[in-house]
N, C-alpha and C. Protein backbone atom coordinates (compact mmCIF):
# COMPACT_ATOMS: atom_id res chain seq x y z
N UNK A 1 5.30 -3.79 2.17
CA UNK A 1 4.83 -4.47 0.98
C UNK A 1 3.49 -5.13 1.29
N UNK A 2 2.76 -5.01 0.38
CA UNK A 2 1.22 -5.63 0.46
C UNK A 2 1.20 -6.89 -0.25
N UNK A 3 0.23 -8.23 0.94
CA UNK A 3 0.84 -9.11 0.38
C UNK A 3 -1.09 -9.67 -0.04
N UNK A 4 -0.80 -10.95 -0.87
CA UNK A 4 -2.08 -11.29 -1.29
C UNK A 4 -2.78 -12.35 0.17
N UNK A 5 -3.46 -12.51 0.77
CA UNK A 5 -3.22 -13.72 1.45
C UNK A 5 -3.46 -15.23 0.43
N UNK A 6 -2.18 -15.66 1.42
CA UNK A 6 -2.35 -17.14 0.63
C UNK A 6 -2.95 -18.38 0.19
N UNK A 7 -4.59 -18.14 0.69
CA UNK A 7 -5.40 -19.12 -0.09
C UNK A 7 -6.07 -18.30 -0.98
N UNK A 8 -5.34 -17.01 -1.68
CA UNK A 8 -6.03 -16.85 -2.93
C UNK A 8 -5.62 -17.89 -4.04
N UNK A 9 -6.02 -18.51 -4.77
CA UNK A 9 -5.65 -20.08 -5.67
C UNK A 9 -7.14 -20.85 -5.89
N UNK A 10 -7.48 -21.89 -6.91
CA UNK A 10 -8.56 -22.69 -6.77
C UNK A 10 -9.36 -22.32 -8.03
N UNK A 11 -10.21 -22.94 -8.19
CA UNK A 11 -11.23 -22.94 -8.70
C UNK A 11 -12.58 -22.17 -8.35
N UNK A 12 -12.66 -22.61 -7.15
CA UNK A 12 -13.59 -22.06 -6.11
C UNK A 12 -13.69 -20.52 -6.08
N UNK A 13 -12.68 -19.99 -5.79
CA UNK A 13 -11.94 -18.79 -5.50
C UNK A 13 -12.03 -17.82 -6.74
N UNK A 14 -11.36 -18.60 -7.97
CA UNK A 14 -11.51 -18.20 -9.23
C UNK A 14 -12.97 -17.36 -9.40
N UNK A 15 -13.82 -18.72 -9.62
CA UNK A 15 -14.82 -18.84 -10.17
C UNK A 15 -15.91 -17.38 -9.15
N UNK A 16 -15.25 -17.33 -7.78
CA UNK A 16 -16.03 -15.90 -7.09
C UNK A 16 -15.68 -14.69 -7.79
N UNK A 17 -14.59 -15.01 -7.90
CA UNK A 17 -14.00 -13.53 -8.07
C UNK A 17 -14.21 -13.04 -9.71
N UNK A 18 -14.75 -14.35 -10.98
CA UNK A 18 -14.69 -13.54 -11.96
C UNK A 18 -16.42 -13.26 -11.80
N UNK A 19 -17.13 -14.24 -10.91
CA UNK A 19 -18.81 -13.38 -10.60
C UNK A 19 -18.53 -12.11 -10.03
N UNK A 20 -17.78 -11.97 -9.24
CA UNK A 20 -17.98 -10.30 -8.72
C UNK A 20 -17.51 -9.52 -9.30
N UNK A 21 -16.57 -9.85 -10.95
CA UNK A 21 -16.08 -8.87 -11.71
C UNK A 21 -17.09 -8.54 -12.70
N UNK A 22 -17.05 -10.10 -13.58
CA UNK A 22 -18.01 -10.37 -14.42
C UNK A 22 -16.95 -11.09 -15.49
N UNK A 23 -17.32 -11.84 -16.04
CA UNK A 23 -16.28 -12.51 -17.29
C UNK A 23 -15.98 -11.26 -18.19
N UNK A 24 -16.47 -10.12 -18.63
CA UNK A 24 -15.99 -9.36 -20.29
C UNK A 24 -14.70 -8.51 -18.89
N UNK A 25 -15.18 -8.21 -17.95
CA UNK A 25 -14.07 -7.65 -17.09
C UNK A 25 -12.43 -8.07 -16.48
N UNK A 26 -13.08 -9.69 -15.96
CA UNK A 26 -11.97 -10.75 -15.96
C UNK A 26 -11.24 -10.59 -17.27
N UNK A 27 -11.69 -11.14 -18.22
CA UNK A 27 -10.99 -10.98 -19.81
C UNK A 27 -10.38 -10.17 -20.21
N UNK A 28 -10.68 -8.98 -20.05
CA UNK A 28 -9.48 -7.52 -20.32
C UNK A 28 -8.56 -7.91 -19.09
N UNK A 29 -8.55 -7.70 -17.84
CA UNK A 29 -7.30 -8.00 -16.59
C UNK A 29 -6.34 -9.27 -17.32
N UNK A 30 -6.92 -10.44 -17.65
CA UNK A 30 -5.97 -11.51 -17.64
C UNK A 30 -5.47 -11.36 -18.98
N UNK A 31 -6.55 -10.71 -20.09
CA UNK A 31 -6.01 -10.59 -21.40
C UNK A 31 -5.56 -12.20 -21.98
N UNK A 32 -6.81 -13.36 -21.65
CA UNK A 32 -6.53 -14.53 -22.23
C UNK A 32 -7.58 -14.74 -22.86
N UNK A 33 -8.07 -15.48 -24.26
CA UNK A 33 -8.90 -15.91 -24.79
C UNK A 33 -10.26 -16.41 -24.26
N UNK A 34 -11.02 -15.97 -24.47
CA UNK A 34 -12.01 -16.41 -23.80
C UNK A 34 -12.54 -18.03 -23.82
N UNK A 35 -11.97 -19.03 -24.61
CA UNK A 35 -11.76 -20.41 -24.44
C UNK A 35 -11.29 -20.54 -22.97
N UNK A 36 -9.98 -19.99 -23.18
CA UNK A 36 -9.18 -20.31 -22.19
C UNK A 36 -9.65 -19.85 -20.66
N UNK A 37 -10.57 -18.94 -20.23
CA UNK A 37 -11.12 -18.61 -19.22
C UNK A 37 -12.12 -19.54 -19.32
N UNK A 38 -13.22 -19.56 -20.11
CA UNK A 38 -14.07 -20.94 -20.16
C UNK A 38 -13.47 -22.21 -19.46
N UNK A 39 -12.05 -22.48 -19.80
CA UNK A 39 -11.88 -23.98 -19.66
C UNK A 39 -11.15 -24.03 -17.66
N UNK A 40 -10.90 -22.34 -17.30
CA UNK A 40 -10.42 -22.62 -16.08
C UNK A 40 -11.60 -22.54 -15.43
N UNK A 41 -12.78 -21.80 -15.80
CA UNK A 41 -14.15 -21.87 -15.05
C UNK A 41 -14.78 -23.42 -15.07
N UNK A 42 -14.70 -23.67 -16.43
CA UNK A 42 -15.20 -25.08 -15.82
C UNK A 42 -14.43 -25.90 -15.20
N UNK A 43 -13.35 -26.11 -14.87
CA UNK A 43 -12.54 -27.21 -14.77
C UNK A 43 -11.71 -27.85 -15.26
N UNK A 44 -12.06 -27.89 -16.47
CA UNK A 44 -11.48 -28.51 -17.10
C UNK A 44 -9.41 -28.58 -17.63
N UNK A 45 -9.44 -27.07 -16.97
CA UNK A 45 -7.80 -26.98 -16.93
C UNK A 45 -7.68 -25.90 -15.83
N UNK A 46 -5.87 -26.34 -15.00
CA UNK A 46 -6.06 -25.79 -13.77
C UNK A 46 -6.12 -24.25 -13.97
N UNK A 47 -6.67 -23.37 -13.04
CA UNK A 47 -6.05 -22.45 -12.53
C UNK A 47 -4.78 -21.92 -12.23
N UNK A 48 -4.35 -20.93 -12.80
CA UNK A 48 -2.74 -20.53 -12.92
C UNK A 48 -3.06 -19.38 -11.32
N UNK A 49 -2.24 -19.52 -10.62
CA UNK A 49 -2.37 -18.79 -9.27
C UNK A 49 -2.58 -17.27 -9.58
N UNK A 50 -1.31 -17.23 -10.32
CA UNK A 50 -1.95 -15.33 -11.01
C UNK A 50 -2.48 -15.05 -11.45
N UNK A 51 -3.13 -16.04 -12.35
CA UNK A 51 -4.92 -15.36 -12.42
C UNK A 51 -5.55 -15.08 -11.49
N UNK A 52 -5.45 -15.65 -10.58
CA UNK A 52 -6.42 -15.71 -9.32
C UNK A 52 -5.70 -14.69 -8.53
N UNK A 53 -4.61 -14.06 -8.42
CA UNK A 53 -3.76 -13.12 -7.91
C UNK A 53 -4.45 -11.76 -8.75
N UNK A 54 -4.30 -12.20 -9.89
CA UNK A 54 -4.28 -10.80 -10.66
C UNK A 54 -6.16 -10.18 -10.83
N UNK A 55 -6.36 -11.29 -10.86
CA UNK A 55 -8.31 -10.70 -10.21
C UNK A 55 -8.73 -10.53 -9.04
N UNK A 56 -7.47 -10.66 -8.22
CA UNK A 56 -7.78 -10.34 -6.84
C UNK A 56 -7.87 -9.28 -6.01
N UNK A 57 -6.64 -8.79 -6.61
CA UNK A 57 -6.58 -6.93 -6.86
C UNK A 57 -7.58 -5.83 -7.34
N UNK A 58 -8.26 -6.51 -8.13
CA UNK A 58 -9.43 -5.73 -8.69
C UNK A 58 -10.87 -5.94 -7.71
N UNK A 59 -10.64 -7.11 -6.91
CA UNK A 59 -12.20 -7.67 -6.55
C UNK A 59 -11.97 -6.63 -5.31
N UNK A 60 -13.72 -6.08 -5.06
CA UNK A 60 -13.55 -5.18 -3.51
C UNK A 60 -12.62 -5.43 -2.56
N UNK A 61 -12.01 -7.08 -2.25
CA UNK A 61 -11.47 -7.59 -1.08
C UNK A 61 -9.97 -6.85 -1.27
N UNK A 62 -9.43 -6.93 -2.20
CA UNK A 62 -7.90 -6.38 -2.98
C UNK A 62 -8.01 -5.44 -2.88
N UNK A 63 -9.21 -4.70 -3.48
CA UNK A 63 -8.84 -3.12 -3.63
C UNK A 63 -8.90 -2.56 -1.83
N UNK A 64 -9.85 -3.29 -0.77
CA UNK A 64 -9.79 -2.66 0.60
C UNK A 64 -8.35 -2.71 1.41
N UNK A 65 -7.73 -3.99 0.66
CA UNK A 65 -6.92 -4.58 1.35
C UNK A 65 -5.64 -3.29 1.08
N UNK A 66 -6.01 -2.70 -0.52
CA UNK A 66 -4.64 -1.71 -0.80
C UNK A 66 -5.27 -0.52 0.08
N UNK A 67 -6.59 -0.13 0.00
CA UNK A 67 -6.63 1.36 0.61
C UNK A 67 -6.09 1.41 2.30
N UNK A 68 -6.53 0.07 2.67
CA UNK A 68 -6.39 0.05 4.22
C UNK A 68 -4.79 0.10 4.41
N UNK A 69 -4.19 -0.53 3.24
CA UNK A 69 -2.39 -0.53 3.40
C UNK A 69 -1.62 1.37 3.21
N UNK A 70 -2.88 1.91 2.67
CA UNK A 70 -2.67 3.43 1.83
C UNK A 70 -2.83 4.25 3.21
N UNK A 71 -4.09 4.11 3.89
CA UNK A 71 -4.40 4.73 5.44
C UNK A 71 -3.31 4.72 5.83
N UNK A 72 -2.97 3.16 6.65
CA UNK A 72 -1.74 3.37 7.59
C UNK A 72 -0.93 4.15 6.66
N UNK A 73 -0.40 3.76 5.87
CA UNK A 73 0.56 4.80 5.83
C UNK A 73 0.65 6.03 5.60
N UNK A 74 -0.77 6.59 5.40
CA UNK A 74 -0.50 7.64 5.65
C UNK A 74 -1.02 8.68 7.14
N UNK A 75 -0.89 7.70 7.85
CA UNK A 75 -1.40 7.63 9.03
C UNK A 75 0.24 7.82 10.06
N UNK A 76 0.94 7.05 9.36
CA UNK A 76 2.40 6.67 9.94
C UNK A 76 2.99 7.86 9.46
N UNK A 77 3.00 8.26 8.47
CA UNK A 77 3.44 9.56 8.19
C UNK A 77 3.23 10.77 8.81
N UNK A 78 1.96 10.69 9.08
CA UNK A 78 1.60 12.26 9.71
C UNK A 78 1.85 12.22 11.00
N UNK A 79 1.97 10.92 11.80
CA UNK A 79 3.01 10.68 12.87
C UNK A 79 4.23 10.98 13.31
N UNK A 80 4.82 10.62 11.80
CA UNK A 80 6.25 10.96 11.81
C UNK A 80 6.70 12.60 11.76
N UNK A 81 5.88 13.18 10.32
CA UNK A 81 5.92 14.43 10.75
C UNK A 81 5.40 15.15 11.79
N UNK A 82 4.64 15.09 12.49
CA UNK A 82 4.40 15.82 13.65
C UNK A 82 4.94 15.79 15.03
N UNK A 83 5.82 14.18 15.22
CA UNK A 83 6.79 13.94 15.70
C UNK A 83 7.90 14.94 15.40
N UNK A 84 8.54 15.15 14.17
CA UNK A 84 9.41 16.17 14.03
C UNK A 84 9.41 17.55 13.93
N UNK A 85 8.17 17.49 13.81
CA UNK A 85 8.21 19.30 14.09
C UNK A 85 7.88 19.55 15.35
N UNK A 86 7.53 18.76 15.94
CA UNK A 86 7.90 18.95 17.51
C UNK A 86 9.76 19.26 18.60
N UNK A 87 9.50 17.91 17.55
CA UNK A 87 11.06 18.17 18.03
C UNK A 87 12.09 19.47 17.46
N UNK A 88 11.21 20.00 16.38
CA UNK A 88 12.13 20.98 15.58
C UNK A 88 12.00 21.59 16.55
N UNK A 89 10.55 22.50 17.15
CA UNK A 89 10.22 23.38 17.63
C UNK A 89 10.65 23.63 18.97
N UNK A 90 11.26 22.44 19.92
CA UNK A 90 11.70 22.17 20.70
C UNK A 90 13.11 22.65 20.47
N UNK A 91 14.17 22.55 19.73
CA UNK A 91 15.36 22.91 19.14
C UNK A 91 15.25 24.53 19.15
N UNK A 92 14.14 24.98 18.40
CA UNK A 92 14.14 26.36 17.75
C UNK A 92 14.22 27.04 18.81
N UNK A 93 13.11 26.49 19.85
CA UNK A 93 13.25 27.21 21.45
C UNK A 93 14.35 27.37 22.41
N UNK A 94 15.25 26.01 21.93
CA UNK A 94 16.53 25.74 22.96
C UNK A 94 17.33 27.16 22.39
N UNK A 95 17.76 27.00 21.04
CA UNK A 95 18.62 27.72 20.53
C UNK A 95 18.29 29.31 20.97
N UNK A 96 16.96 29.66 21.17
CA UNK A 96 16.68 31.09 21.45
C UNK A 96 16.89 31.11 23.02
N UNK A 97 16.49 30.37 23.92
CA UNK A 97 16.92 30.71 24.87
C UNK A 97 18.08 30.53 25.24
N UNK A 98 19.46 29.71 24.64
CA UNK A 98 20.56 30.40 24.45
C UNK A 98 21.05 31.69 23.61
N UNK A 99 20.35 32.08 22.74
CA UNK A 99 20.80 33.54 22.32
C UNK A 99 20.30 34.06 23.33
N UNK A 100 19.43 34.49 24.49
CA UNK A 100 18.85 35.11 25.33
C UNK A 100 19.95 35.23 26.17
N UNK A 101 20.38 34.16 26.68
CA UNK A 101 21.47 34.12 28.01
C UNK A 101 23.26 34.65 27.68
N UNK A 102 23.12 35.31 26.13
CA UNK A 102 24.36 35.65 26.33
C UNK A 102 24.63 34.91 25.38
N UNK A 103 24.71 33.55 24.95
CA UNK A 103 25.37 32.74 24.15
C UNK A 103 25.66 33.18 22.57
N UNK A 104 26.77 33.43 22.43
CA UNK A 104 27.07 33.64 20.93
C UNK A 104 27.70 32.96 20.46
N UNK A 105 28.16 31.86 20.30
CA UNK A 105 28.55 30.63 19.34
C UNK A 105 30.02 31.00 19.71
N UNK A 106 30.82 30.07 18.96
CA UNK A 106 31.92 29.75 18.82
C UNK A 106 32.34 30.12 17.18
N UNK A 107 33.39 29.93 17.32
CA UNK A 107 33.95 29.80 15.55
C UNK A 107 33.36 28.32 14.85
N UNK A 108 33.33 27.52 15.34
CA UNK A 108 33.82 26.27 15.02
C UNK A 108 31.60 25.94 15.44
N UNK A 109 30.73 26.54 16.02
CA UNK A 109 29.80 26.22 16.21
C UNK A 109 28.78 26.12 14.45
N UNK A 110 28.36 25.04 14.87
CA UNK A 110 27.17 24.45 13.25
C UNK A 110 26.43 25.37 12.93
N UNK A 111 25.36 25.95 14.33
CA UNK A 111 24.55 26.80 14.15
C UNK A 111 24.97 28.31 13.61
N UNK A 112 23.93 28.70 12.16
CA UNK A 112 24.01 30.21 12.39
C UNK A 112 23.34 30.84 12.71
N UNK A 113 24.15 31.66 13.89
CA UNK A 113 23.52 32.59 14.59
C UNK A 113 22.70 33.73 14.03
C-alpha cells in the first residue's frame, strides 16, 4: 500500500501544492467552491488534511511517489517470475532424466508420463 507521508497537512503545504497545480485545477480535484478554496488559501479557515492529501496525488511529488511504487513492483514481479521458471525448468529436466533412466511412474504417481 502507498502511503502519503505524514507532514502532508498545513497551510504552507496547501498553498505549494495548489501553485504547482494552479487554482482552476485544484478546484475540479477538490470539487469545492471557489470561496471555499479562497478562504483555506488565505487562512482564514483550516485546511481539511484531504485536501491536502487529495492534491497531493496529483502534484509531481505524488504522482513519482506512485510510479516509483509501480517500478518496484513490477520489478518484484519479474523476479518472481523468472525465479519460477527456473525452477520449472529445473523440474522439466529432473523429470526427463528420470524418463531416461528407466523410470516409468507408478499407478498412484501425480506426474503424466
Amino acid at each position: 500500500m502507498i502511503a502519503a507521508p505524514s507532514d502532508i497537512w498545513g497551510i504552507n503545504v496547501f498553498q505549494t501544492m495548489v501553485n504547482q497545480l494552479t487554482e482552476t485545477k485544484a478546484l475540479a480535484i477538490l470539487g469545492v467552491p471557489k470561496s471555499r478554496l479562497r478562504r483555506w488559501l488565505n487562512g482564514t479557515s483550516s485546511v481539511p488534511r484531504m485536501a491536502c492529501l487529495a492534491l497531493y496525488w496529483e502534484t509531481p511529488y505524488g504522482r513519482a511517489m506512485i510510479d516509483s511504487d509501480h517500478q518496484f513492483t513490477v520489478q518484484s514481479l519479474h523476479r518472481r517470475v523468472t525465479h519460477l521458471e527456473r525452477q520449472n525448468n529445473r523440474y522439466r529436466a529432473h523429470i526427463i532424466r528420470l524418463m531416461q533412466q528407466g523410470f516409468h511412474g507408478s499407478a498412484n504417481d501425480p506426474i503424466a508420463l
